[in-house]
Protein backbone atom coordinates (compact mmCIF):
# COMPACT_ATOMS: atom_id res chain seq x y z
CA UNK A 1 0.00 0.00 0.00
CA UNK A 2 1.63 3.10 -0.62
CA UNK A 3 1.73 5.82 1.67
CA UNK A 4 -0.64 8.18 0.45
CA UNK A 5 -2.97 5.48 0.77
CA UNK A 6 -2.30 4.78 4.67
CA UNK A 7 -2.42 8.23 5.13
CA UNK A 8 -5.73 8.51 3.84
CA UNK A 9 -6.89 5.51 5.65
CA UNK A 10 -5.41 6.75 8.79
CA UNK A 11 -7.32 10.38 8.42
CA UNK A 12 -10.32 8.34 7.69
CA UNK A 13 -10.15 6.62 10.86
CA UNK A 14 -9.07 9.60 12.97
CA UNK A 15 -12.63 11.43 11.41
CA UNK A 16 -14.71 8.91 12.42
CA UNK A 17 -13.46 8.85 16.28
CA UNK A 18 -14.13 12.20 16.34
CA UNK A 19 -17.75 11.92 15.01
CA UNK A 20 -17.99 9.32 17.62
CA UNK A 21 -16.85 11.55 20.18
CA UNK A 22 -19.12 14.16 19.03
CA UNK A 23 -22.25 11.76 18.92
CA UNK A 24 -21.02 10.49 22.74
CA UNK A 25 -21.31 14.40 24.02
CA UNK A 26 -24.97 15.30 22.04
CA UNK A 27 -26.46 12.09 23.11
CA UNK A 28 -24.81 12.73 26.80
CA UNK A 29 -26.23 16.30 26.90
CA UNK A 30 -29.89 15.53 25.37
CA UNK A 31 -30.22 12.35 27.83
CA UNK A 32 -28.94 14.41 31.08
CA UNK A 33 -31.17 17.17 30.45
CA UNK A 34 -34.25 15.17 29.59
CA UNK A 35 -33.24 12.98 32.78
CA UNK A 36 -33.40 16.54 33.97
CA UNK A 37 -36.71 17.09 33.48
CA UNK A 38 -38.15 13.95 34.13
CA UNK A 39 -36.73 13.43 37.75
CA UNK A 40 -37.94 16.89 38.89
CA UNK A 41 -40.86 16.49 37.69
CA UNK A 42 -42.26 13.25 37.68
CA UNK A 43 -39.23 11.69 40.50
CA UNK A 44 -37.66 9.30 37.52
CA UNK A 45 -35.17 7.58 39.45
CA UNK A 46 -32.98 4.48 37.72
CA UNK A 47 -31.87 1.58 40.04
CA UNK A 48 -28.72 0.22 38.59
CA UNK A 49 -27.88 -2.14 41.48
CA UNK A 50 -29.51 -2.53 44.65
CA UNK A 51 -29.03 0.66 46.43
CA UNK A 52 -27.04 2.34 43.47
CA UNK A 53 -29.60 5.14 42.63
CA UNK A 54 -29.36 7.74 39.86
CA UNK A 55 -31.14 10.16 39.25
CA UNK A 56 -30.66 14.25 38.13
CA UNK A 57 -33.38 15.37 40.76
CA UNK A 58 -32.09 18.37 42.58
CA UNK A 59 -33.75 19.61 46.05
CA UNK A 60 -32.66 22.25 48.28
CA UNK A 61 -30.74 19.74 49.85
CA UNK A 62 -28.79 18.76 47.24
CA UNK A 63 -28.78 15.76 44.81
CA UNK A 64 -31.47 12.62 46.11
CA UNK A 65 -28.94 10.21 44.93
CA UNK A 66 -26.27 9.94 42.80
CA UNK A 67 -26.30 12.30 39.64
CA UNK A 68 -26.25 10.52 36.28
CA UNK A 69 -24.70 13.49 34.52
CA UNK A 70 -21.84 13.32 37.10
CA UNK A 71 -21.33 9.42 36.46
CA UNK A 72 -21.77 9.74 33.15
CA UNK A 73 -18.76 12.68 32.93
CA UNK A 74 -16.35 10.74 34.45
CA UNK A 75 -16.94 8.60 31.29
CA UNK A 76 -17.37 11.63 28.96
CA UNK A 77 -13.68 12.87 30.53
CA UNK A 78 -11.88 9.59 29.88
CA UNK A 79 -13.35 9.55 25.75
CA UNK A 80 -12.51 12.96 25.23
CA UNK A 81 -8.55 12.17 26.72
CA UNK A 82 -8.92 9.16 24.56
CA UNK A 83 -9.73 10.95 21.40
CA UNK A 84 -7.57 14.28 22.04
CA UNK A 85 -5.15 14.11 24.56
CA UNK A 86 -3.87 10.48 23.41
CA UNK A 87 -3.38 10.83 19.95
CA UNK A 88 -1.17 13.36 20.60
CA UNK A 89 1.16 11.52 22.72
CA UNK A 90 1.43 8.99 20.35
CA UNK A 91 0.52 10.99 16.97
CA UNK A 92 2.48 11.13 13.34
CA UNK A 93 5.69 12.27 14.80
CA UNK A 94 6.06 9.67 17.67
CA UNK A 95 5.03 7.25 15.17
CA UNK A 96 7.54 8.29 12.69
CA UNK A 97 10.18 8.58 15.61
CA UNK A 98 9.86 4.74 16.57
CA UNK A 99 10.08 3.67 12.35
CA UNK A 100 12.84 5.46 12.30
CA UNK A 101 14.47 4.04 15.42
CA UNK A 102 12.88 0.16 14.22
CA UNK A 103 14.49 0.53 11.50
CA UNK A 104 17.62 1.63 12.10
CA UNK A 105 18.02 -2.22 14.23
């Protein structure tokens, strides 16, 4: 394949994690904020294992249980290092770096 080619397929690759990444943060923010509505309105609450709770209801108190758009961050926060922060780490001049350096063995 020549390299043109690989570069292509390589840019390819690197668009579609970032429409994934997009689709991960508009389905994130449309779920939280109808999750939103729904538990202060009508107390939606998910049980995800016995007395693991979610929900986004907010009182004066505070949060009832644990908030889903907190949770669901922490997730959001890993992707976006994942698709951003990683790449560049290890992007075209690391990998050119270590051919190099393969190579010269």
């Amino acid at each position: 394949m020549e390299l043109s080619k690989i570069k292509l397929l390589k840019a390819k690759q690197r668009v579609a994690e970032i429409r994934q990444f997009y689709k991960h943060v508009m389905t994130y923010l449309l779920f939280n904020f109808a999750f939103m509505y729904l538990g202060n309105f009508y107390g939606v609450k998910i049980r995800i294992y016995a007395d693991f709770i979610v929900s986004n209801k907010f009182t004066a108190d505070g949060f009832e249980y644990y908030p889903l758009w907190f949770i669901w961050g922490v997730f959001l926060i890993l992707d976006t290092i994942k698709v951003f922060v990683i790449p560049s780490f290890f992007g075209s001049r690391w990998e050119a770096k270590k051919i190099k350096e393969l190579t010269e063995k």
